[in-house]
ModelCIF file with pLDDT and N, C-alpha, C, O atoms, coordinates in Angstrom:
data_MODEL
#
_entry.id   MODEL 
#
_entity.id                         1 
_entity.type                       polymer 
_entity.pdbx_number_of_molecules   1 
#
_entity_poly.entity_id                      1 
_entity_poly.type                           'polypeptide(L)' 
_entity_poly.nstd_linkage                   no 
_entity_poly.nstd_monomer                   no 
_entity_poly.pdbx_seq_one_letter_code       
;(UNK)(UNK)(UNK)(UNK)(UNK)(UNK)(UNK)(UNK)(UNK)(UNK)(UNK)(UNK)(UNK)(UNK)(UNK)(UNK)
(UNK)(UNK)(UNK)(UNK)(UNK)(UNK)(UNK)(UNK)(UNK)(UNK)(UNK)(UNK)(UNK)(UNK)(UNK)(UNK)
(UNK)(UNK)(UNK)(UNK)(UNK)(UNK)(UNK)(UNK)(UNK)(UNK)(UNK)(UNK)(UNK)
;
_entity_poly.pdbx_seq_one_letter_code_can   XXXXXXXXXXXXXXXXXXXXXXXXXXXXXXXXXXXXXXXXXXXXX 
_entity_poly.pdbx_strand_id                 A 
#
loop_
_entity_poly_seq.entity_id 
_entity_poly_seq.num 
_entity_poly_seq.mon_id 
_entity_poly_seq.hetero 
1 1  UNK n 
1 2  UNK n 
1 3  UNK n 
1 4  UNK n 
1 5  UNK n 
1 6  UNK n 
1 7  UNK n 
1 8  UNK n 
1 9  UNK n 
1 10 UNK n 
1 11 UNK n 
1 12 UNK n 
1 13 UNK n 
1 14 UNK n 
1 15 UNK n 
1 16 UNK n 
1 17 UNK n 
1 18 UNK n 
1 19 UNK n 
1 20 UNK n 
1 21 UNK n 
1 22 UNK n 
1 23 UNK n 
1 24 UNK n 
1 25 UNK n 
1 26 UNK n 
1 27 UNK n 
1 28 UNK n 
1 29 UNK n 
1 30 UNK n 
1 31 UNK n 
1 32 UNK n 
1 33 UNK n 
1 34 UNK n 
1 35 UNK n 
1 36 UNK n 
1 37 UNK n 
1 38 UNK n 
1 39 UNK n 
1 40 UNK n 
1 41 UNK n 
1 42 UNK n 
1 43 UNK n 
1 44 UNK n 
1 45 UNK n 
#
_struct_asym.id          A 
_struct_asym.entity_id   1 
#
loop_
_ma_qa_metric.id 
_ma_qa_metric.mode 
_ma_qa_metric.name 
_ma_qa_metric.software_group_id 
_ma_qa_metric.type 
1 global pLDDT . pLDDT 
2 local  pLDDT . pLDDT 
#
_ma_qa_metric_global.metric_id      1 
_ma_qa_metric_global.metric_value   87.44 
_ma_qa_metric_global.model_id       1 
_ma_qa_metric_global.ordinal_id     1 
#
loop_
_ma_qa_metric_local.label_asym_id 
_ma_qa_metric_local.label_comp_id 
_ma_qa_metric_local.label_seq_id 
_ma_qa_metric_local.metric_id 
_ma_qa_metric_local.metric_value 
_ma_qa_metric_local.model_id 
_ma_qa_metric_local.ordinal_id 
A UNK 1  2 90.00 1 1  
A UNK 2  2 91.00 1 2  
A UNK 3  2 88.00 1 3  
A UNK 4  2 87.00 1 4  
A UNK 5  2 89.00 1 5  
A UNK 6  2 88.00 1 6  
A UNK 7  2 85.00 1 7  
A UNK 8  2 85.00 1 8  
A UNK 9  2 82.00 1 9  
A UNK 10 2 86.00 1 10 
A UNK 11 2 88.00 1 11 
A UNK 12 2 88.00 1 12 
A UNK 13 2 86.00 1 13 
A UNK 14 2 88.00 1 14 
A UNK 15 2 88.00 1 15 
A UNK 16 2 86.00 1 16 
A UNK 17 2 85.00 1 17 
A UNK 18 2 88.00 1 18 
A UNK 19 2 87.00 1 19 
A UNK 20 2 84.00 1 20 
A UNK 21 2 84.00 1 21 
A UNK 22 2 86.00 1 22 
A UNK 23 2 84.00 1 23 
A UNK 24 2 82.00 1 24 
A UNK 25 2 87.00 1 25 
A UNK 26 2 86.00 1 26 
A UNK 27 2 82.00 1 27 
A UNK 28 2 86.00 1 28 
A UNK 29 2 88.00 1 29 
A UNK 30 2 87.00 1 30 
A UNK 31 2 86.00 1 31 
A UNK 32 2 89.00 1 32 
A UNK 33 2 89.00 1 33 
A UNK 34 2 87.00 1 34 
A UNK 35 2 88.00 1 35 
A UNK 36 2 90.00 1 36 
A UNK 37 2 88.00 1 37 
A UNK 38 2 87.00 1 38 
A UNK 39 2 88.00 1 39 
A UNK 40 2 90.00 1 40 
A UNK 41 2 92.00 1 41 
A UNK 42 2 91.00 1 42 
A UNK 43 2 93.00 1 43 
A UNK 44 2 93.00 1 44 
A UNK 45 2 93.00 1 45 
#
loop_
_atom_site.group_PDB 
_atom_site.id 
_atom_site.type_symbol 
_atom_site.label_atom_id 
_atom_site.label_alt_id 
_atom_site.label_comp_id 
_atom_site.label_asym_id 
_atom_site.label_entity_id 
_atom_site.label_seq_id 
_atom_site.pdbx_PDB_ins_code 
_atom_site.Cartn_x 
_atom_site.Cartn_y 
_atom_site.Cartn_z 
_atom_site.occupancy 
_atom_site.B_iso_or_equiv 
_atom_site.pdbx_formal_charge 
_atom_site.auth_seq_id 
_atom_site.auth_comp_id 
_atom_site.auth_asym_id 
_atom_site.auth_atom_id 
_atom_site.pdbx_PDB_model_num 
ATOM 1   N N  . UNK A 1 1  ? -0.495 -11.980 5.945  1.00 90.00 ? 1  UNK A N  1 
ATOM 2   C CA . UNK A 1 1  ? -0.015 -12.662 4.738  1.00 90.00 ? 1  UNK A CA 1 
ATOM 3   C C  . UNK A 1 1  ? 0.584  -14.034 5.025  1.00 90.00 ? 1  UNK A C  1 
ATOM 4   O O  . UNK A 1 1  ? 0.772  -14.730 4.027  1.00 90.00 ? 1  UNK A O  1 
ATOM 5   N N  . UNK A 1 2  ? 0.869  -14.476 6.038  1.00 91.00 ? 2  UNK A N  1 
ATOM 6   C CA . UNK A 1 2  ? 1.924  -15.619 6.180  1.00 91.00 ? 2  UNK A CA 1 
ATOM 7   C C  . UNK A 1 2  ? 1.051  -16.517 6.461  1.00 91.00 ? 2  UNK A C  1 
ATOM 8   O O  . UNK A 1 2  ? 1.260  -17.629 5.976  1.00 91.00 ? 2  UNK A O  1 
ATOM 9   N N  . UNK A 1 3  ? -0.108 -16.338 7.266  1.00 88.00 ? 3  UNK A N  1 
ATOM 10  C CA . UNK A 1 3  ? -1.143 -17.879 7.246  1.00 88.00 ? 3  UNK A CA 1 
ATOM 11  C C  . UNK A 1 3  ? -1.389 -17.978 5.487  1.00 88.00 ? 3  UNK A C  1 
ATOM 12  O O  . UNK A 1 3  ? -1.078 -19.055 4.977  1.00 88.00 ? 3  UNK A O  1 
ATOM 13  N N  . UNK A 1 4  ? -1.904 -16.947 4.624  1.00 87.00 ? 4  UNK A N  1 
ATOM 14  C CA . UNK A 1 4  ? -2.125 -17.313 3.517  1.00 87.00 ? 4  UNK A CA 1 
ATOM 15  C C  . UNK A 1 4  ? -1.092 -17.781 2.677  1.00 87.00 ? 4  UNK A C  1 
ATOM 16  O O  . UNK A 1 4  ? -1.303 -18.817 2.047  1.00 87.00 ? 4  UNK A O  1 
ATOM 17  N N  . UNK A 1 5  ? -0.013 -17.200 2.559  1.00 89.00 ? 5  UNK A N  1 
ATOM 18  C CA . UNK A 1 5  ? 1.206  -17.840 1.794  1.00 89.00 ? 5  UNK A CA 1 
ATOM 19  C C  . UNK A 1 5  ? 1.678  -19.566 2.714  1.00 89.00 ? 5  UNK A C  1 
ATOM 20  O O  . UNK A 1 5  ? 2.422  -20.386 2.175  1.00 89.00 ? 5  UNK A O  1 
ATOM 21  N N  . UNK A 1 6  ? 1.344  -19.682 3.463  1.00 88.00 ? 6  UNK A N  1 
ATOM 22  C CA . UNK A 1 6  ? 1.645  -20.877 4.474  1.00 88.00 ? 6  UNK A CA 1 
ATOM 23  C C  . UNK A 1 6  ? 0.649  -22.050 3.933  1.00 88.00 ? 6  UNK A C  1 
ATOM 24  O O  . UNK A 1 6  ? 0.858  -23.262 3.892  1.00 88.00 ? 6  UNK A O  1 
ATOM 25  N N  . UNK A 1 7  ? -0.343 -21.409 3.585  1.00 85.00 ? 7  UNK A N  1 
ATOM 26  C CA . UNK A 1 7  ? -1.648 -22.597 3.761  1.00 85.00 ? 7  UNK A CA 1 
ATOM 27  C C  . UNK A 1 7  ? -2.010 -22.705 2.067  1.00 85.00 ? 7  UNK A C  1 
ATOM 28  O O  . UNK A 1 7  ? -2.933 -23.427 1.689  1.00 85.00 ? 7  UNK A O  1 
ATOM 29  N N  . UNK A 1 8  ? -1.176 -21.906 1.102  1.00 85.00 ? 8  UNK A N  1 
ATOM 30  C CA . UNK A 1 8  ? -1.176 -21.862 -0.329 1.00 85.00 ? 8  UNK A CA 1 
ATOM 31  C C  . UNK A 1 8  ? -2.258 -21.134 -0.946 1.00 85.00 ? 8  UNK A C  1 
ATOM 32  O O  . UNK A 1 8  ? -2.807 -21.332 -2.030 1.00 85.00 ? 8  UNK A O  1 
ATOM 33  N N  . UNK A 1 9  ? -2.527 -20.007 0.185  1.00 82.00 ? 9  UNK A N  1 
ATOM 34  C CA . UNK A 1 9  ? -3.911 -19.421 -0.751 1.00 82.00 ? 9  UNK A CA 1 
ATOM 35  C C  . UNK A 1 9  ? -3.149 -18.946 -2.045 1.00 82.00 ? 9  UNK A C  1 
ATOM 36  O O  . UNK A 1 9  ? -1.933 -19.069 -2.197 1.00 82.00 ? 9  UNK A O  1 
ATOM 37  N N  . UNK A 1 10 ? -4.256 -18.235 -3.210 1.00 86.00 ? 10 UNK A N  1 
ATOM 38  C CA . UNK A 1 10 ? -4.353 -17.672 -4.580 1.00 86.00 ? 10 UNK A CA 1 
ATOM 39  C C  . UNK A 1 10 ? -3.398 -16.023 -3.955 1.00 86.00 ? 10 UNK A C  1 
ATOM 40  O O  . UNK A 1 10 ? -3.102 -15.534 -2.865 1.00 86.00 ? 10 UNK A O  1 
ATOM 41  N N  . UNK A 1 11 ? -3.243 -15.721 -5.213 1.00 88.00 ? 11 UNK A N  1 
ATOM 42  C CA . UNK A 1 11 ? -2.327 -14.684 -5.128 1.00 88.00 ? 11 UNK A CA 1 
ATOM 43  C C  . UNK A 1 11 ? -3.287 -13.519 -4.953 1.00 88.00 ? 11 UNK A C  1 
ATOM 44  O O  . UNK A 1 11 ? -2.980 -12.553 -4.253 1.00 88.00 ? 11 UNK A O  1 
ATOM 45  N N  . UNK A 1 12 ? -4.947 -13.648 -5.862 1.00 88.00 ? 12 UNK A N  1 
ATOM 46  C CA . UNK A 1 12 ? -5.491 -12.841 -5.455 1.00 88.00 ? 12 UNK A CA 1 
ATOM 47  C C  . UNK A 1 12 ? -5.991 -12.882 -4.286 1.00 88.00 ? 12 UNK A C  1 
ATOM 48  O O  . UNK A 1 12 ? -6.616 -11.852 -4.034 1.00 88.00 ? 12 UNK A O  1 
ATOM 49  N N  . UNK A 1 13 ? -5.983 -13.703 -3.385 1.00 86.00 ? 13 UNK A N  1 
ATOM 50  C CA . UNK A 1 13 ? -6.540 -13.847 -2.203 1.00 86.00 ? 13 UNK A CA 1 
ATOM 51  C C  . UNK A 1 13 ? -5.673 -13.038 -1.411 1.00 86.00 ? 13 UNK A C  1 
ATOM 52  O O  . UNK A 1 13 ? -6.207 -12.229 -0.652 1.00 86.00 ? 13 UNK A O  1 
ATOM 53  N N  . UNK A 1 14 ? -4.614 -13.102 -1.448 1.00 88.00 ? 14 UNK A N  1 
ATOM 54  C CA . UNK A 1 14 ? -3.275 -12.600 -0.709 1.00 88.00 ? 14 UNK A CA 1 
ATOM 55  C C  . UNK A 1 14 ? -3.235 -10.851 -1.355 1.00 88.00 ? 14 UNK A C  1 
ATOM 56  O O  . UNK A 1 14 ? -3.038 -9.880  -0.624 1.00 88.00 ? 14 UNK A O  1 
ATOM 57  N N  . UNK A 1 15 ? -3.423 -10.786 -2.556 1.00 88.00 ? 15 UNK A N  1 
ATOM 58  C CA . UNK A 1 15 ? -3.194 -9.556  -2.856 1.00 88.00 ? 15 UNK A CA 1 
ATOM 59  C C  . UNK A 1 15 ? -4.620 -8.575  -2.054 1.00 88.00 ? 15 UNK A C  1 
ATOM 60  O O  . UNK A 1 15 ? -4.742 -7.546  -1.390 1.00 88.00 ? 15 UNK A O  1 
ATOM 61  N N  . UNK A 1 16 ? -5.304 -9.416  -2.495 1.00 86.00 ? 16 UNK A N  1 
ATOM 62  C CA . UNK A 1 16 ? -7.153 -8.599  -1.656 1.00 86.00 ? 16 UNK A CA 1 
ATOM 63  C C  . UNK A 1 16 ? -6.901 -8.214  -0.285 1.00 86.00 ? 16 UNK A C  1 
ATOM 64  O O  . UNK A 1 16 ? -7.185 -7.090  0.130  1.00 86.00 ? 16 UNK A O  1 
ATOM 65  N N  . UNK A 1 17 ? -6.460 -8.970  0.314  1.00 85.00 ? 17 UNK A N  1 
ATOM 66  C CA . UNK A 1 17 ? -6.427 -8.720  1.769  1.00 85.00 ? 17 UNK A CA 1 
ATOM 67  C C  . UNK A 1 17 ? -5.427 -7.735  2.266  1.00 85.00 ? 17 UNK A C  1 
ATOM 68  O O  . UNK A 1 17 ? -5.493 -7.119  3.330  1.00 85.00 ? 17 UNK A O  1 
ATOM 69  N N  . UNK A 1 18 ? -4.277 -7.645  1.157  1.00 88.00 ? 18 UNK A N  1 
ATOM 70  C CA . UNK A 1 18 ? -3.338 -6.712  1.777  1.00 88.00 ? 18 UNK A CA 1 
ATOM 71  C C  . UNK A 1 18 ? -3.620 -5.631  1.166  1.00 88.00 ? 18 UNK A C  1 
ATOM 72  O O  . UNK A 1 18 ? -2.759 -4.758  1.270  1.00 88.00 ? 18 UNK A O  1 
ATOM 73  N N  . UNK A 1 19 ? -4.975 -5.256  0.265  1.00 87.00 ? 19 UNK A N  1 
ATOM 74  C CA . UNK A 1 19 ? -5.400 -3.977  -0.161 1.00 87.00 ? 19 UNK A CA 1 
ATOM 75  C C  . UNK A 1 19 ? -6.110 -3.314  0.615  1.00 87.00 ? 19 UNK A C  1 
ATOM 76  O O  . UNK A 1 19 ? -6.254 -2.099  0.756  1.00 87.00 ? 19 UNK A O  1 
ATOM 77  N N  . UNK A 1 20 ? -6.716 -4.513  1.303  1.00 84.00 ? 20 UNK A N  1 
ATOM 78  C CA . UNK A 1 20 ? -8.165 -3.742  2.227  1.00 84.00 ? 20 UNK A CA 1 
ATOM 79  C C  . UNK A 1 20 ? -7.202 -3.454  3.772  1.00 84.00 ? 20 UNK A C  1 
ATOM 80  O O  . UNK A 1 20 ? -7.489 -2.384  4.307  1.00 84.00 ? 20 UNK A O  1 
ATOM 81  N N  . UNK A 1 21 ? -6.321 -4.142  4.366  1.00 84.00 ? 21 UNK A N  1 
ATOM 82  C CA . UNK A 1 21 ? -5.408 -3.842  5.454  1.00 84.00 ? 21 UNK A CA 1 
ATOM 83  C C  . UNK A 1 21 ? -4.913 -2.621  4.984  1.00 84.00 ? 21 UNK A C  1 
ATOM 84  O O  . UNK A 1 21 ? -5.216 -1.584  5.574  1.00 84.00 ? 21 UNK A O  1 
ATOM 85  N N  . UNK A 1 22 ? -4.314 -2.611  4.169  1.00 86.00 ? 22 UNK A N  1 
ATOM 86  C CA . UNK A 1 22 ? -3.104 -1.332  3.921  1.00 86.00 ? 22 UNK A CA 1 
ATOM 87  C C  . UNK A 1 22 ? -3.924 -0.172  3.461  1.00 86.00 ? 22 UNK A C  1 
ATOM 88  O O  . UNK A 1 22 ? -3.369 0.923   3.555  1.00 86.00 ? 22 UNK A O  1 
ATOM 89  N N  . UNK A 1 23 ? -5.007 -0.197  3.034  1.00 84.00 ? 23 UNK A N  1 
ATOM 90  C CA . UNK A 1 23 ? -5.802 1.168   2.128  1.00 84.00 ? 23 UNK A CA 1 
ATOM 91  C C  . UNK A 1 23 ? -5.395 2.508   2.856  1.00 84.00 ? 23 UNK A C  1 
ATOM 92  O O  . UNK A 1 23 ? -5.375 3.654   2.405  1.00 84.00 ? 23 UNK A O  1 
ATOM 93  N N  . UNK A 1 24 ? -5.074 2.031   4.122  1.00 82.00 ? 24 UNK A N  1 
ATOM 94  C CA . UNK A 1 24 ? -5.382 3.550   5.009  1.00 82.00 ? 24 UNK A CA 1 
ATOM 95  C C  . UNK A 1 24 ? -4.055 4.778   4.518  1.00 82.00 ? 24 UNK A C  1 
ATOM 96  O O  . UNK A 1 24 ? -3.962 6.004   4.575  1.00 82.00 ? 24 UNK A O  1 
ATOM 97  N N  . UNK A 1 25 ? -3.070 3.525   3.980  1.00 87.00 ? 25 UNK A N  1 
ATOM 98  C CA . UNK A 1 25 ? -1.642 4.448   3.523  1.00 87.00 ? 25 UNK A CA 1 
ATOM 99  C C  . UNK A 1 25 ? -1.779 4.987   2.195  1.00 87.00 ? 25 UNK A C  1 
ATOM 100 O O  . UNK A 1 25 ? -0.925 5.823   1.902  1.00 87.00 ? 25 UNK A O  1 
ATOM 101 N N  . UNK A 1 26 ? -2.730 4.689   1.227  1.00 86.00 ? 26 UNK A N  1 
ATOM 102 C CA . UNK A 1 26 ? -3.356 5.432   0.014  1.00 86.00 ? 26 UNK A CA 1 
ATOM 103 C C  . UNK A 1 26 ? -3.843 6.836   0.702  1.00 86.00 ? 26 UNK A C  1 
ATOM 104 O O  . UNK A 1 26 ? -3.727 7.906   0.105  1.00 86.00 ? 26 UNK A O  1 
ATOM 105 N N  . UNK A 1 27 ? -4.174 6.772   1.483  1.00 82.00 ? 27 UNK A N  1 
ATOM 106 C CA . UNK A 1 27 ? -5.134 7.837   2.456  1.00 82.00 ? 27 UNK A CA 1 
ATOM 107 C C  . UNK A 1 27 ? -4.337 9.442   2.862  1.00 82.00 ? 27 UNK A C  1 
ATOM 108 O O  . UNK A 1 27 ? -4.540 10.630  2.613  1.00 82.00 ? 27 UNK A O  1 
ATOM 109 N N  . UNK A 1 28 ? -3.079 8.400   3.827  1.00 86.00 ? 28 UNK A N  1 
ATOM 110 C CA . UNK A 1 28 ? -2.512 9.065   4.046  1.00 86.00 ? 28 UNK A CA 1 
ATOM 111 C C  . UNK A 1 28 ? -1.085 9.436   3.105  1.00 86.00 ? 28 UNK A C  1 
ATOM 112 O O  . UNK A 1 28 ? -0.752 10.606  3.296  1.00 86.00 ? 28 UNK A O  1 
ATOM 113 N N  . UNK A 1 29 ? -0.543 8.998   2.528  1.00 88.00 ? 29 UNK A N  1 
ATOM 114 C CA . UNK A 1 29 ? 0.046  9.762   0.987  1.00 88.00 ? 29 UNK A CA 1 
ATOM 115 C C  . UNK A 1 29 ? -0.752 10.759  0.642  1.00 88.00 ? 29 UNK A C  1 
ATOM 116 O O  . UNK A 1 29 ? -0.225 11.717  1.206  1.00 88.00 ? 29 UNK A O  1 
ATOM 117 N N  . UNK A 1 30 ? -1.602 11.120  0.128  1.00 87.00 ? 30 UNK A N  1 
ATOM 118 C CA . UNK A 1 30 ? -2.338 12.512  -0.166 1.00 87.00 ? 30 UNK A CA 1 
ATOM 119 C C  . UNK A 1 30 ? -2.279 12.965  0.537  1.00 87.00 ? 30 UNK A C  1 
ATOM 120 O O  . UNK A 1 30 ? -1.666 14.000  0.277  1.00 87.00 ? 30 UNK A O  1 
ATOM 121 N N  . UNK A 1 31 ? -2.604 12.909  1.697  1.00 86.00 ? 31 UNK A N  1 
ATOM 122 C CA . UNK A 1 31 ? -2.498 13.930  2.627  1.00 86.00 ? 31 UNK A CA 1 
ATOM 123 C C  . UNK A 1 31 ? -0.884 14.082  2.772  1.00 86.00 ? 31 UNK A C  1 
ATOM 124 O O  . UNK A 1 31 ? -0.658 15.243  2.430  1.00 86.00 ? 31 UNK A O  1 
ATOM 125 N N  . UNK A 1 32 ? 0.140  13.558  3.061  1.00 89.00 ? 32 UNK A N  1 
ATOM 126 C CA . UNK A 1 32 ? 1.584  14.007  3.282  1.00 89.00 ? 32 UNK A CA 1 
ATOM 127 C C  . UNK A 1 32 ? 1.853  14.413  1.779  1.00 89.00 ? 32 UNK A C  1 
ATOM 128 O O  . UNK A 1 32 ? 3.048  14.307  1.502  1.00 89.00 ? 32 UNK A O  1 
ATOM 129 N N  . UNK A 1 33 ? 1.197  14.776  0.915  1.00 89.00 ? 33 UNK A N  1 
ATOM 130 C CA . UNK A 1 33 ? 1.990  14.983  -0.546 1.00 89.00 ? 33 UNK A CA 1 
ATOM 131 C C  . UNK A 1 33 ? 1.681  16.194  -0.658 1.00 89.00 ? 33 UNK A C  1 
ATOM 132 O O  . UNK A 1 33 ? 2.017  16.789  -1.682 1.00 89.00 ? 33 UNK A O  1 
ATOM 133 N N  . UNK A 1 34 ? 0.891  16.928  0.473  1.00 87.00 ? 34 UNK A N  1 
ATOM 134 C CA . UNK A 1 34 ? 0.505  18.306  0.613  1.00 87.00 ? 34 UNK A CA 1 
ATOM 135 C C  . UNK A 1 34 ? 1.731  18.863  1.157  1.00 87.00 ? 34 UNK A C  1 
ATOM 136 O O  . UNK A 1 34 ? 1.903  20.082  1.148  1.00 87.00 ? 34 UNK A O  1 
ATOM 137 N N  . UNK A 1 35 ? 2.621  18.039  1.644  1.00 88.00 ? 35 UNK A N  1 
ATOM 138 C CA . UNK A 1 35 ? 3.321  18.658  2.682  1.00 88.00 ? 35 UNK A CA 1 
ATOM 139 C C  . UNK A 1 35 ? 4.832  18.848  1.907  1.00 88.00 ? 35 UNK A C  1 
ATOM 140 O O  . UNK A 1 35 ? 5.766  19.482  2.398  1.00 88.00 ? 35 UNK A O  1 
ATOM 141 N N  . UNK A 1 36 ? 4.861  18.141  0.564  1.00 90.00 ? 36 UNK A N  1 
ATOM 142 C CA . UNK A 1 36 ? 6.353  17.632  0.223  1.00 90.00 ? 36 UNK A CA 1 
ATOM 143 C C  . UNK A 1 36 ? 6.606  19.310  -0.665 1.00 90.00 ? 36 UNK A C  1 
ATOM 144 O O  . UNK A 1 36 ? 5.757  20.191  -0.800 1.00 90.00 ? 36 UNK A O  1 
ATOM 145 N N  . UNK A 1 37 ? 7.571  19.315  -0.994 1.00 88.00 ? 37 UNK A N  1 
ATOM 146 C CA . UNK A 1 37 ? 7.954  21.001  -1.373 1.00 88.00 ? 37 UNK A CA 1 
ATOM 147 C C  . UNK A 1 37 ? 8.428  20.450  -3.103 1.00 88.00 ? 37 UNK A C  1 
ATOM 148 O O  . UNK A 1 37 ? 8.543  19.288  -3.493 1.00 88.00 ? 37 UNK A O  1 
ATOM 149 N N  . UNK A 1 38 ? 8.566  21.324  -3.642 1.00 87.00 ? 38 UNK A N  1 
ATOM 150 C CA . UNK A 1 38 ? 9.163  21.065  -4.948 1.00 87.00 ? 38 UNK A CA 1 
ATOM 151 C C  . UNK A 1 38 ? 10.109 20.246  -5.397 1.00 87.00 ? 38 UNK A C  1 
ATOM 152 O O  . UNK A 1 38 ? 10.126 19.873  -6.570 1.00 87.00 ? 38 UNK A O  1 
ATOM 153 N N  . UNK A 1 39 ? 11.136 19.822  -4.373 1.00 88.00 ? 39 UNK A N  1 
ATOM 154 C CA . UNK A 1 39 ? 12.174 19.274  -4.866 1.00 88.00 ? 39 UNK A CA 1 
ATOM 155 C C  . UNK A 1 39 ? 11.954 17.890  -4.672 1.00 88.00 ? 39 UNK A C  1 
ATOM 156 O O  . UNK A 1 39 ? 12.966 17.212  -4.851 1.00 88.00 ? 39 UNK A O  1 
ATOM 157 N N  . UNK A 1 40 ? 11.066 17.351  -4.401 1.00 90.00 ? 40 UNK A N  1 
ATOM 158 C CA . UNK A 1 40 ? 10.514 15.716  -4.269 1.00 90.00 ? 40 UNK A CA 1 
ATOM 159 C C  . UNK A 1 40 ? 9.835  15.459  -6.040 1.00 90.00 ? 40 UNK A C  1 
ATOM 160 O O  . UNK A 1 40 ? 8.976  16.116  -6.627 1.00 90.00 ? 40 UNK A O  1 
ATOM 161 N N  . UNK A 1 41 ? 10.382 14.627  -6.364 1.00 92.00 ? 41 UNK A N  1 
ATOM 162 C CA . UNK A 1 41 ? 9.808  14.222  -7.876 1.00 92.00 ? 41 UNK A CA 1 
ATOM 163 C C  . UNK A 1 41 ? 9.017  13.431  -7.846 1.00 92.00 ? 41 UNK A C  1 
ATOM 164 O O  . UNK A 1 41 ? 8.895  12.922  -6.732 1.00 92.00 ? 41 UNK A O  1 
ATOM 165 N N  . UNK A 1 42 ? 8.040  12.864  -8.988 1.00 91.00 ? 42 UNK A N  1 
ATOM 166 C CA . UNK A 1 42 ? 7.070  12.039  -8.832 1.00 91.00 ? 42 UNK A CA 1 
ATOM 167 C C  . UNK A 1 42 ? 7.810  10.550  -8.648 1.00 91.00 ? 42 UNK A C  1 
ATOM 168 O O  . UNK A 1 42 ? 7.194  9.536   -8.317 1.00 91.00 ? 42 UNK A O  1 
ATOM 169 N N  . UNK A 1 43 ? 8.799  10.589  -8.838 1.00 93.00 ? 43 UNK A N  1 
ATOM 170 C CA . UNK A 1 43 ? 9.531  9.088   -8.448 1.00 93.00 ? 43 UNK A CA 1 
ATOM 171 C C  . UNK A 1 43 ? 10.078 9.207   -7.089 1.00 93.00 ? 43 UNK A C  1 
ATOM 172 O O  . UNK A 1 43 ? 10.256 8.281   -6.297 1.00 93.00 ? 43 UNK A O  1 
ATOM 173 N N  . UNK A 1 44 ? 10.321 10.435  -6.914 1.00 93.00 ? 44 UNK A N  1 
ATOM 174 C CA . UNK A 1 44 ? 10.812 10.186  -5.504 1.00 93.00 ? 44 UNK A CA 1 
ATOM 175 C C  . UNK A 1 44 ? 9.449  10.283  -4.520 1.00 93.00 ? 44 UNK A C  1 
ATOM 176 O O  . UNK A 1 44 ? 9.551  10.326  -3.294 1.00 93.00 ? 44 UNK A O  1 
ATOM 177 N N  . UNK A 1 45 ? 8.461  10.305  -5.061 1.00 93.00 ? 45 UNK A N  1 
ATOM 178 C CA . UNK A 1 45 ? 7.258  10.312  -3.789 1.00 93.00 ? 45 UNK A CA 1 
ATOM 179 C C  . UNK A 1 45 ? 6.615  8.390   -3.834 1.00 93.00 ? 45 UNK A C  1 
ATOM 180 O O  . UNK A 1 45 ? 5.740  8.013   -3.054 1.00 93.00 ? 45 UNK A O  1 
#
């Protein structure tokens, strides 16, 4: 993110790239939401 915020890219440019880097933690949330027990709320996950 910091060459793009540095060099003035678009916000979607900046937002795209940190979707396709980060996707893998969409991934893994489902899988750890198997693990959370009742007392975790949908705000607290």
């Amino acid at each position: 993110a910091i060459p793009i915020i540095v060099s003035g890219g678009t916000l979607f440019e900046l937002a795209a790239s940190q979707f396709i880097i980060n996707l893998r933690y969409a991934l893994m949330s489902i899988t750890l939401s198997q693990k959370l027990d009742s007392s975790v709320s949908l705000f607290d996950r």
